[in-house]
C-alpha atoms as a PDB file:
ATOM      1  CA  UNK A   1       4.322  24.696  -6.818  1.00  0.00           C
ATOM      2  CA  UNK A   2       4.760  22.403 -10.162  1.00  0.00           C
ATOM      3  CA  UNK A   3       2.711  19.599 -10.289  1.00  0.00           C
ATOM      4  CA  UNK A   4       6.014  17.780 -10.811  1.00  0.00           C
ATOM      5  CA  UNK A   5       7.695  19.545  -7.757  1.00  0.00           C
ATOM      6  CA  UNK A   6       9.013  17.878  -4.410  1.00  0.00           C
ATOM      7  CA  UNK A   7       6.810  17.863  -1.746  1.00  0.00           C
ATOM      8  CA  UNK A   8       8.832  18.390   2.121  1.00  0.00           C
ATOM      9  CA  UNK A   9       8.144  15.034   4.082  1.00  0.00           C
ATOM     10  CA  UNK A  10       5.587  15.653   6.739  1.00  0.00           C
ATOM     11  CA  UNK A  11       6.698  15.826  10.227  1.00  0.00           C
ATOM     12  CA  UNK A  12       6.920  12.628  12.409  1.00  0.00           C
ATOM     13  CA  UNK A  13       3.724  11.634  14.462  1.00  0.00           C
ATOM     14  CA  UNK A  14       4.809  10.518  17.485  1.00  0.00           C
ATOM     15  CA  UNK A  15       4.564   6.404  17.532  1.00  0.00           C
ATOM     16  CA  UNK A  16       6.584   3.683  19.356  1.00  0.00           C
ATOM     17  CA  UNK A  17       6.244   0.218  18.360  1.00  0.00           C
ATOM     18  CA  UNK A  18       9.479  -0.973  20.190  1.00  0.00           C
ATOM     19  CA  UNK A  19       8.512  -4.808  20.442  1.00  0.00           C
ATOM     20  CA  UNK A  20       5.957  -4.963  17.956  1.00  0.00           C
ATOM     21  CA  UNK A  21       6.948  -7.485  14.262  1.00  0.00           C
ATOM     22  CA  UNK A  22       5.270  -5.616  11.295  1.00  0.00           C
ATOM     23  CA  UNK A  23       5.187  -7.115   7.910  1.00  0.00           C
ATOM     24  CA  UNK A  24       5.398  -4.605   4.949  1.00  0.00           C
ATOM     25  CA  UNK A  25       4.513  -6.217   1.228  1.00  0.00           C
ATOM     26  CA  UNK A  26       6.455  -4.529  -1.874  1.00  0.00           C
ATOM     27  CA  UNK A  27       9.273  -3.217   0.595  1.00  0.00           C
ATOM     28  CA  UNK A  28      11.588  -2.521  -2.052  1.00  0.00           C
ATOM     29  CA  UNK A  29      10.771   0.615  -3.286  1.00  0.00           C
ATOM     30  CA  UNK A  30       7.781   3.536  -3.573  1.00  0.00           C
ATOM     31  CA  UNK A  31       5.061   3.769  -0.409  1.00  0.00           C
ATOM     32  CA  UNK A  32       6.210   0.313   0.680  1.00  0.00           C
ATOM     33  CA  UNK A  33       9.492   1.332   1.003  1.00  0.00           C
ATOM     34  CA  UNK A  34       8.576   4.482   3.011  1.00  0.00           C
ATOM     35  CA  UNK A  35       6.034   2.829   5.411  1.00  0.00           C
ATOM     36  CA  UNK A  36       8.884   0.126   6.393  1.00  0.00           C
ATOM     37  CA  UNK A  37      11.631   2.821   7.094  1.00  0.00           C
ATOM     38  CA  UNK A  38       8.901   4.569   9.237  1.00  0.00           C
ATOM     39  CA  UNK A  39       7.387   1.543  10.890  1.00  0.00           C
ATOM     40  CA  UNK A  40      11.092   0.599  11.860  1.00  0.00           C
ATOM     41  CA  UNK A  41      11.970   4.363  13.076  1.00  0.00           C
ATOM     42  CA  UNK A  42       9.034   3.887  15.157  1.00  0.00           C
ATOM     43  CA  UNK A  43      10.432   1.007  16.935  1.00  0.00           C
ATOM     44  CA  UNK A  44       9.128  -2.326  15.010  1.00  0.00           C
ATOM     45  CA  UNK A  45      11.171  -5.141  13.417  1.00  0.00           C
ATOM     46  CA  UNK A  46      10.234  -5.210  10.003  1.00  0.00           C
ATOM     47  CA  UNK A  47       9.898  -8.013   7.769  1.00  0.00           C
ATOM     48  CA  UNK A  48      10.161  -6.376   4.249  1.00  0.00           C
ATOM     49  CA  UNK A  49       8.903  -8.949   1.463  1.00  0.00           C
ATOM     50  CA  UNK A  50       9.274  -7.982  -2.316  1.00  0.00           C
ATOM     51  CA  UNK A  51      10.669  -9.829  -5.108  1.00  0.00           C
ATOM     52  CA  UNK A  52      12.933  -7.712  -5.554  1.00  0.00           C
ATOM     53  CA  UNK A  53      16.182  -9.096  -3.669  1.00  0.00           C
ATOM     54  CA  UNK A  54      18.390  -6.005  -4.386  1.00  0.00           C
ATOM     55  CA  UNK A  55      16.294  -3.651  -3.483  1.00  0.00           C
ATOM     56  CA  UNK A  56      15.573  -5.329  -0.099  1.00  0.00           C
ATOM     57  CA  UNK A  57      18.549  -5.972   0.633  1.00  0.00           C
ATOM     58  CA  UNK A  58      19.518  -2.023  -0.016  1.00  0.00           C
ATOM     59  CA  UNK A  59      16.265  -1.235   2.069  1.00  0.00           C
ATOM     60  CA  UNK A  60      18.112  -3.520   5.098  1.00  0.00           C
ATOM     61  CA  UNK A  61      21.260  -1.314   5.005  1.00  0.00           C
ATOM     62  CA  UNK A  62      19.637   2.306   4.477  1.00  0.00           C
ATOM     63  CA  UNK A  63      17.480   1.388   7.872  1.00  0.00           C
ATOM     64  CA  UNK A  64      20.700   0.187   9.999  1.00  0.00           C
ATOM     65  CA  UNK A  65      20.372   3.064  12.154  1.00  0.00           C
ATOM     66  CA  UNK A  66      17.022   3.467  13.070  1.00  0.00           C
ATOM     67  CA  UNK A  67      15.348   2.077  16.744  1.00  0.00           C
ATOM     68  CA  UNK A  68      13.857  -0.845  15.120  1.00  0.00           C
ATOM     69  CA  UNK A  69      15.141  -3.290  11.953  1.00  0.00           C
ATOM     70  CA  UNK A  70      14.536  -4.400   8.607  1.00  0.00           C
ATOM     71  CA  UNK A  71      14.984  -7.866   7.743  1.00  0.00           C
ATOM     72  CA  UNK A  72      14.683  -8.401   4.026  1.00  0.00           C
ATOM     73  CA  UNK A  73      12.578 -11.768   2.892  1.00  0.00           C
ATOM     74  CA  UNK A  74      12.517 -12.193  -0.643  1.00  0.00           C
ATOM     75  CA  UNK A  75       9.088 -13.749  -1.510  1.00  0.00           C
ATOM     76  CA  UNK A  76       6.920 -13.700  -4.613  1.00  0.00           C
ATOM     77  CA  UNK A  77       3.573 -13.088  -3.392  1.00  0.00           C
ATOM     78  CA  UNK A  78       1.962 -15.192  -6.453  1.00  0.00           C
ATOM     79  CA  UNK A  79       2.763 -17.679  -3.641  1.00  0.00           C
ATOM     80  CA  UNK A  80       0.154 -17.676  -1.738  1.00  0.00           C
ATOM     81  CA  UNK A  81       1.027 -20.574   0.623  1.00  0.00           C
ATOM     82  CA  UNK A  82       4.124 -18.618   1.099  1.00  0.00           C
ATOM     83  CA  UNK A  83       2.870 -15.526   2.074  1.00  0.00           C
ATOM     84  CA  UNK A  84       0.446 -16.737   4.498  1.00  0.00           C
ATOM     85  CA  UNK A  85       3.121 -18.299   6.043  1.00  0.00           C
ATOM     86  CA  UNK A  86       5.688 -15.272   6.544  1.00  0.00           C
ATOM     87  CA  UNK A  87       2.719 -13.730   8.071  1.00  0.00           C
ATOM     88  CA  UNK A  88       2.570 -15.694  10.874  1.00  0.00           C
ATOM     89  CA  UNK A  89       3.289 -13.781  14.047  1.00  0.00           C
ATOM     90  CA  UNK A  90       3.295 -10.423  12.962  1.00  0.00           C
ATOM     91  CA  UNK A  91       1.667  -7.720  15.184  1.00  0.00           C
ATOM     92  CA  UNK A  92       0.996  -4.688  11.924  1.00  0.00           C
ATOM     93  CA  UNK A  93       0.475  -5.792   8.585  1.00  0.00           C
ATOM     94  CA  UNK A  94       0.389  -3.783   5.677  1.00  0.00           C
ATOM     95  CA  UNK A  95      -0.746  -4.836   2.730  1.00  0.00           C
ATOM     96  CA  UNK A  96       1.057  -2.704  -0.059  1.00  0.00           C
ATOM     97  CA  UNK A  97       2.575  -4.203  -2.709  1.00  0.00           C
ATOM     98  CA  UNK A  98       0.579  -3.736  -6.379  1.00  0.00           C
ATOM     99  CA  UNK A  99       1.067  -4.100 -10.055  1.00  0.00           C
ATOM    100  CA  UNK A 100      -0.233  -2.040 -12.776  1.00  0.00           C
ATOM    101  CA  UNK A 101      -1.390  -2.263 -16.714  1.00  0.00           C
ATOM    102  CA  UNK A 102      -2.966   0.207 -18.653  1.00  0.00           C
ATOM    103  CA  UNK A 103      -5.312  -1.462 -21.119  1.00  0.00           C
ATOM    104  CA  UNK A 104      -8.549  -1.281 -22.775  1.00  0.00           C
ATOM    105  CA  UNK A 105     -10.390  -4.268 -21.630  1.00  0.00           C
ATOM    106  CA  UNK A 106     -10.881  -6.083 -25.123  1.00  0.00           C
ATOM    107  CA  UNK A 107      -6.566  -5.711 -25.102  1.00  0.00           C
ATOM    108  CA  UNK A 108      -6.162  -7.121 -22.069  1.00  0.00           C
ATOM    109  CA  UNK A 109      -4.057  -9.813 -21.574  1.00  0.00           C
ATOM    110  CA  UNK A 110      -6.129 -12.337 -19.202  1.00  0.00           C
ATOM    111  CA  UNK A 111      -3.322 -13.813 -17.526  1.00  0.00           C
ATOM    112  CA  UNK A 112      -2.213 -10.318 -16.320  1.00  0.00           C
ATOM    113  CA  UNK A 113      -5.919  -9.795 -14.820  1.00  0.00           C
ATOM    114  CA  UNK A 114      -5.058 -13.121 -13.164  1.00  0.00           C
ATOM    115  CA  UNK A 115      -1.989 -11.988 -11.765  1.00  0.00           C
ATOM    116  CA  UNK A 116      -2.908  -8.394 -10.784  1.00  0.00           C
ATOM    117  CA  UNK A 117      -5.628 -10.004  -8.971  1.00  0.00           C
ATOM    118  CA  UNK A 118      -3.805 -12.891  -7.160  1.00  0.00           C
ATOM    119  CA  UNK A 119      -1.452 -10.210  -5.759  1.00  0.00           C
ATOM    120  CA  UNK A 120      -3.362  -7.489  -4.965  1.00  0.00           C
ATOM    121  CA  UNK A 121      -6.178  -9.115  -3.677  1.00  0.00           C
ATOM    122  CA  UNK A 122      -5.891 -13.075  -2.718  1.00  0.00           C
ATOM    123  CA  UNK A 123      -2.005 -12.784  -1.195  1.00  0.00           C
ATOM    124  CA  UNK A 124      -3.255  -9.770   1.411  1.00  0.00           C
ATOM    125  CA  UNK A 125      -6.640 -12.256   2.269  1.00  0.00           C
ATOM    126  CA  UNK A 126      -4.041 -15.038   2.712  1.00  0.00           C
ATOM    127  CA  UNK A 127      -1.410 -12.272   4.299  1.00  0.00           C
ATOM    128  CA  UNK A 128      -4.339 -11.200   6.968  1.00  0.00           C
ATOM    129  CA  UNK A 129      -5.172 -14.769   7.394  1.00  0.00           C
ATOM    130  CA  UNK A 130      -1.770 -15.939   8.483  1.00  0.00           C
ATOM    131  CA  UNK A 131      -1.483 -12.947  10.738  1.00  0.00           C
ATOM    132  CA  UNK A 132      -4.721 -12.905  12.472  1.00  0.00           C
ATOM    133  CA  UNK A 133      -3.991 -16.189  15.232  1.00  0.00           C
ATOM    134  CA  UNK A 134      -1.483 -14.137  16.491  1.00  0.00           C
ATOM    135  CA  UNK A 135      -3.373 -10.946  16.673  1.00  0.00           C
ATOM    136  CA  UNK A 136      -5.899 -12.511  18.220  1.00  0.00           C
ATOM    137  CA  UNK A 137      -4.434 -14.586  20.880  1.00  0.00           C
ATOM    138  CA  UNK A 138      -2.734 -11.067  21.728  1.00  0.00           C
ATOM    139  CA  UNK A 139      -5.883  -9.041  21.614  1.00  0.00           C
ATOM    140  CA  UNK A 140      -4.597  -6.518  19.231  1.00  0.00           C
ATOM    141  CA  UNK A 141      -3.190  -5.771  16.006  1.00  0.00           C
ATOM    142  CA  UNK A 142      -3.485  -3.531  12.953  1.00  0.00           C
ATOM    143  CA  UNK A 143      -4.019  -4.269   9.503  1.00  0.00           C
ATOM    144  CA  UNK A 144      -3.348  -1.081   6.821  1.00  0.00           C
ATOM    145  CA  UNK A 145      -4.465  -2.224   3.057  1.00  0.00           C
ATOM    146  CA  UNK A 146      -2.619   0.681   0.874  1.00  0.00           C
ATOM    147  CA  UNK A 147      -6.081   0.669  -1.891  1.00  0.00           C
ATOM    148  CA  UNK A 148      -6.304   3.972  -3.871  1.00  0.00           C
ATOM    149  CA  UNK A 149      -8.505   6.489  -5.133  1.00  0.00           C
ATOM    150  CA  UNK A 150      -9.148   3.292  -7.221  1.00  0.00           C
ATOM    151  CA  UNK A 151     -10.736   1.517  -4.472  1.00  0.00           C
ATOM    152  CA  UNK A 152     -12.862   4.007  -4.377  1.00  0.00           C
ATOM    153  CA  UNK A 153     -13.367   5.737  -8.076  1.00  0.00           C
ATOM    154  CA  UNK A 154     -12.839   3.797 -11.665  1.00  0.00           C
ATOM    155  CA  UNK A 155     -10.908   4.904 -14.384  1.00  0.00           C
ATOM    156  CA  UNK A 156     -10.893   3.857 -18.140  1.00  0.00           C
ATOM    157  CA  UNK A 157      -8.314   1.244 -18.672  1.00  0.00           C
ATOM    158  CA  UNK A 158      -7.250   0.066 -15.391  1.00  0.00           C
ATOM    159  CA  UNK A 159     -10.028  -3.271 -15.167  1.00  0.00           C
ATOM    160  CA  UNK A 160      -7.738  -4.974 -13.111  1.00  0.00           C
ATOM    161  CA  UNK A 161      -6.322  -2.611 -10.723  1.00  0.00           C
ATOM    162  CA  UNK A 162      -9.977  -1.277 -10.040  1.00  0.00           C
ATOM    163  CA  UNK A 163     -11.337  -4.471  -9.790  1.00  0.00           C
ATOM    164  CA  UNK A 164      -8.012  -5.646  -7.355  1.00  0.00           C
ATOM    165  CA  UNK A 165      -8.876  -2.448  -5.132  1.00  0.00           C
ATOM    166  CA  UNK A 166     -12.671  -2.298  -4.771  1.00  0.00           C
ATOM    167  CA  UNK A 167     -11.775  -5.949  -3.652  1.00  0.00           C
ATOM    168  CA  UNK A 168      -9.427  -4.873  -1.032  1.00  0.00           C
ATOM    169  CA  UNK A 169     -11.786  -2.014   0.352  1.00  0.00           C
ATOM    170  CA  UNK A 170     -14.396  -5.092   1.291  1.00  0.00           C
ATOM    171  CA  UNK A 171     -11.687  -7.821   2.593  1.00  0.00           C
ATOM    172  CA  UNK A 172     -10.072  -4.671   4.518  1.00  0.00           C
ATOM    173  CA  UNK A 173     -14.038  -4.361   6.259  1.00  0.00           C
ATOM    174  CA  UNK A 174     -15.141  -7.549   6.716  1.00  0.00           C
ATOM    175  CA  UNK A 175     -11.368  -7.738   8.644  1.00  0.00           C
ATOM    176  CA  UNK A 176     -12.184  -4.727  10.594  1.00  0.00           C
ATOM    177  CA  UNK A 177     -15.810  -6.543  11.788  1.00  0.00           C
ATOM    178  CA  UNK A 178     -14.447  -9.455  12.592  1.00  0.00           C
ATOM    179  CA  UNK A 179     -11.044  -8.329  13.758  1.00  0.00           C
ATOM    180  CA  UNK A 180     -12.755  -5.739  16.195  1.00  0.00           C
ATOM    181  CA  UNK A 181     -13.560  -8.365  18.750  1.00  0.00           C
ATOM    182  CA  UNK A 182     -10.532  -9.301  19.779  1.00  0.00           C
ATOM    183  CA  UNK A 183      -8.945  -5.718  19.579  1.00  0.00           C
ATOM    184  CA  UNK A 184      -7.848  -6.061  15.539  1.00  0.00           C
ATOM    185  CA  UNK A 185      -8.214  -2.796  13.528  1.00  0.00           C
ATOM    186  CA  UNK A 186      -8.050  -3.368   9.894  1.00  0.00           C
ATOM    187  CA  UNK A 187      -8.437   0.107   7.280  1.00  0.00           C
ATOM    188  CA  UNK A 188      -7.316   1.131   3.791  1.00  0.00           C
ATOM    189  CA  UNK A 189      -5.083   4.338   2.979  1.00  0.00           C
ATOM    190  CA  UNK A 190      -6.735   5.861  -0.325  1.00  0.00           C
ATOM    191  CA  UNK A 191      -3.586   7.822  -2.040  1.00  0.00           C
ATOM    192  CA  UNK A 192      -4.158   9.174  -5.012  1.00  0.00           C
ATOM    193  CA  UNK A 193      -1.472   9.466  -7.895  1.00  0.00           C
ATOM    194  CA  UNK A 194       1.856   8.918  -5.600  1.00  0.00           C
ATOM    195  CA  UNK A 195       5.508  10.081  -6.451  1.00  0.00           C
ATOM    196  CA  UNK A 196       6.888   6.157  -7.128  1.00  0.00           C
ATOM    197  CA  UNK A 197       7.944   3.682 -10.343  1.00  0.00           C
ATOM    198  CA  UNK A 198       4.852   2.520 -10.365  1.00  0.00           C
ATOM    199  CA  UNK A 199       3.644   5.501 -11.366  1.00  0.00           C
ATOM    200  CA  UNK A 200       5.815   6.687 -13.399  1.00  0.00           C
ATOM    201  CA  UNK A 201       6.198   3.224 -15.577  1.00  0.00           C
ATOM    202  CA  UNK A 202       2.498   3.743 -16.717  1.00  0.00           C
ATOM    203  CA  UNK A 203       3.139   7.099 -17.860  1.00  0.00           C
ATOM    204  CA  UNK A 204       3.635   5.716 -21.652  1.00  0.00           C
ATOM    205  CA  UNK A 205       0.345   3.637 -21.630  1.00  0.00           C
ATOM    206  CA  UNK A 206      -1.768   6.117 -20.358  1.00  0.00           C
ATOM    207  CA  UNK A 207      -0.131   7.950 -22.954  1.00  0.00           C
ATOM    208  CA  UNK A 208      -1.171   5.342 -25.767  1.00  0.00           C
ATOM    209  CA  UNK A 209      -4.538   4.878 -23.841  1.00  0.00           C
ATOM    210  CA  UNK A 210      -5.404   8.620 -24.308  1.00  0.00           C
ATOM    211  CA  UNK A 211      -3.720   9.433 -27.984  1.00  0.00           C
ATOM    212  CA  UNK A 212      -1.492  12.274 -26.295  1.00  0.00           C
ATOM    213  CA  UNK A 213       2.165  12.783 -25.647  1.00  0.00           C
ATOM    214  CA  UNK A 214       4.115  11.666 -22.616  1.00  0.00           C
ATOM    215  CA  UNK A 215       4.439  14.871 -21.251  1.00  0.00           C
ATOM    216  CA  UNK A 216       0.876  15.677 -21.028  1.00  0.00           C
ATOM    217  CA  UNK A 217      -0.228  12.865 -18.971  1.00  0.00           C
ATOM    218  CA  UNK A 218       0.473  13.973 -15.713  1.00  0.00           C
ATOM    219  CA  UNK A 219      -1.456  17.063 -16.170  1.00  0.00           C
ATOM    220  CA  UNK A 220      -4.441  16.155 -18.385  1.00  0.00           C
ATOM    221  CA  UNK A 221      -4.405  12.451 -17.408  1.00  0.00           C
ATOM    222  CA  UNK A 222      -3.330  11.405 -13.590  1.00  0.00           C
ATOM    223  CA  UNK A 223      -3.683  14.775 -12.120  1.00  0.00           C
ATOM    224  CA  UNK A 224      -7.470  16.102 -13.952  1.00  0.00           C
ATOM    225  CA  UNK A 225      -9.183  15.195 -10.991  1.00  0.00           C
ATOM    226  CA  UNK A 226      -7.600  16.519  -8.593  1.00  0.00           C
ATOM    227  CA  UNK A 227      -8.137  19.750  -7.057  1.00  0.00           C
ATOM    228  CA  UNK A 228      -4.258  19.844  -5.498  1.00  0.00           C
ATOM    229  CA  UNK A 229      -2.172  19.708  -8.409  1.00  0.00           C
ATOM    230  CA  UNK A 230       0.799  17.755  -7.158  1.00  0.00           C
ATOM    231  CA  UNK A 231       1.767  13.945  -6.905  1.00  0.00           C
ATOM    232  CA  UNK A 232       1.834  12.146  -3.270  1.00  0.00           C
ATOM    233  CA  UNK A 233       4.929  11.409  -1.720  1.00  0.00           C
ATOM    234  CA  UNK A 234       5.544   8.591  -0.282  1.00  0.00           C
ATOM    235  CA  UNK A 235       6.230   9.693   2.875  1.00  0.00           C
ATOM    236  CA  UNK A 236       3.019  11.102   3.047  1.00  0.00           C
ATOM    237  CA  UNK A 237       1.395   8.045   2.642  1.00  0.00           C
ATOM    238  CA  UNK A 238       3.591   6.246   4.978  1.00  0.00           C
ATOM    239  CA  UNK A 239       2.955   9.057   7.871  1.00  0.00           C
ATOM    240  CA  UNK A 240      -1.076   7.871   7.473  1.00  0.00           C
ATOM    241  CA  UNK A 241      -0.627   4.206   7.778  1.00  0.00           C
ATOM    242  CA  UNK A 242       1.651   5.521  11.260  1.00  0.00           C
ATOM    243  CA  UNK A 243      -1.310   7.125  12.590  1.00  0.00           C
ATOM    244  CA  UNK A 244      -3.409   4.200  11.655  1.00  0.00           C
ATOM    245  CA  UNK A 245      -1.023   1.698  13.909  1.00  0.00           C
ATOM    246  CA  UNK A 246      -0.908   4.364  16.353  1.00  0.00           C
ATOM    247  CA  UNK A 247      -3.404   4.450  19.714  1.00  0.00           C
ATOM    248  CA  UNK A 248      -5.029   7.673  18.648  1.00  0.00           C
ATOM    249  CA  UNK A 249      -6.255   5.194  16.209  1.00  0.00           C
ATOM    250  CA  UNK A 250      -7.713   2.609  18.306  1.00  0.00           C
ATOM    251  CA  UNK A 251     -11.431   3.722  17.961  1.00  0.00           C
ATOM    252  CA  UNK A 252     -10.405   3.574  14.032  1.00  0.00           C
ATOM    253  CA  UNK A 253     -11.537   0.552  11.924  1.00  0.00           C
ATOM    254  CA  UNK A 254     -13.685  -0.727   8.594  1.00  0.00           C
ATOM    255  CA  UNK A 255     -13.058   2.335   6.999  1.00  0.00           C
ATOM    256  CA  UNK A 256     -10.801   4.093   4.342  1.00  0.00           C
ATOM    257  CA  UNK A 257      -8.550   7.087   5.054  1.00  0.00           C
ATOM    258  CA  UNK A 258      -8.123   9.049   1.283  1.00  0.00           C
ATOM    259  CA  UNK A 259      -4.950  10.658   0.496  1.00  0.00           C
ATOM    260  CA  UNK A 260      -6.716  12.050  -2.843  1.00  0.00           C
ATOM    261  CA  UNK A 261      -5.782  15.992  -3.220  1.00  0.00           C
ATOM    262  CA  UNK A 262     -10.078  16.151  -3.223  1.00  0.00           C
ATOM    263  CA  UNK A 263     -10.363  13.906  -6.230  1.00  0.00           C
ATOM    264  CA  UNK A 264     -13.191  12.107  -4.664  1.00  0.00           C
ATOM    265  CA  UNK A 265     -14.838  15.564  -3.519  1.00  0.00           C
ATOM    266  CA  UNK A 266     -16.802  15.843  -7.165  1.00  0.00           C
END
């Protein structure tokens, strides 16, 4: 298989969350996207915030016929009072949505640092912290935190992503300690380079980073380090946070569940 080529989504693990609210950040497209059509085929009503209206909106209509819902909520997550809020009541959060620039660190711009980490690491704090009454007065809940390899491994040129995700791998733990009490799981899924426009919207600055063509990038760049030589899908990452909100999961908590192709194995 091509490292370009089209994995076959995984098969279903069996889940029901019929009755269960789940929140899903950066809904609109990529692993977001995925883990709210599966959430809601499992069952949950699923509030799908992104900034992205259209793409909500189309999200809404491609999950009309599946057990559960979508309802779109347009939110900017740079609002953090606002996030915390549309949190409230939710029974599975998953904290997904991310933003990317490939910079050295003397080029980059600080107000994007700012940004990158006010939504990838204070909104899912104040996401988790609008969420958690709930949980708790329930006794359960699940929190997923979609880090990275990232959260786990550094690359040149990434400062803020890194720093966003190493972030997110201790919120996502002290959560799990604390949340474990009052039966609250909280863990991070650890993809490595996934099939989405994130993704592929970076491939031009990694390709100024490096000093190589476009084309070579996936190869010699985002796929080096890994020993299966292929891009996630999606779906596969969507099928882990499942298992995470599943009860097989249960005993499952303050840890990080890597998607990587063995990148991390060196």
């Amino acid at each position: 298989m091509t490292p370009t080529g089209a994995f076959p989504p995984p098969h279903a693990l069996a889940l029901d969350l019929g009755g269960r609210t789940a929140l899903v950040t950066g809904a609109a497209s990529g692993i977001g996207r995925a883990c709210a059509l599966r959430l809601a085929a499992a069952g949950a009503k699923v509030r799908a915030v992104d900034r992205d209206a259209e793409g909500v909106e189309s999200l809404a209509e491609e999950a009309a016929g599946l057990t559960g819902g979508i309802e779109p909520h347009v939110l900017d997550l740079t609002d953090l009072d606002a996030a915390e809020h549309a949190a409230a009541g939710t029974d599975v959060l998953v904290n997904n949505a991310g933003l990317q620039l490939v910079r050295p660190i003397e080029e980059f711009p600080p107000d994007v640092f700012h940004t990158v980490l006010t939504v990838m690491l204070e909104a899912p704090f104040r996401l988790i912290r609008g969420a958690l009454p709930h949980m708790y007065g329930q006794g359960w809940g699940r929190i997923v935190n979609v880090s990275s390899v990232h959260g786990l491994r550094a690359s040149p040129y990434k400062s803020a992503y890194v720093a966003a995700k190493h972030g997110l791998e201790g919120l996502s733990k002290t959560a799990a300690l604390e949340g474990a009490p009052h039966g609250v799981t909280s863990n991070c899924v650890n993809p490595g380079y996934v099939r989405t426009p994130l993704v592929e919207r970076q491939l031009a600055d990694q390709a100024q980073a490096h000093g190589i063509p476009v084309e070579r990038v996936l190869t010699e760049v985002l796929l080096q380090d890994s020993a299966v030589k292929r891009l996630v899908e999606p779906e596969e990452v969507a099928e882990a946070v499942a298992y995470l909100c599943g009860p097989q999961a249960s005993f499952v908590t303050g840890t990080s569940l890597v998607l990587d192709g063995g990148w991390t194995a060196h």
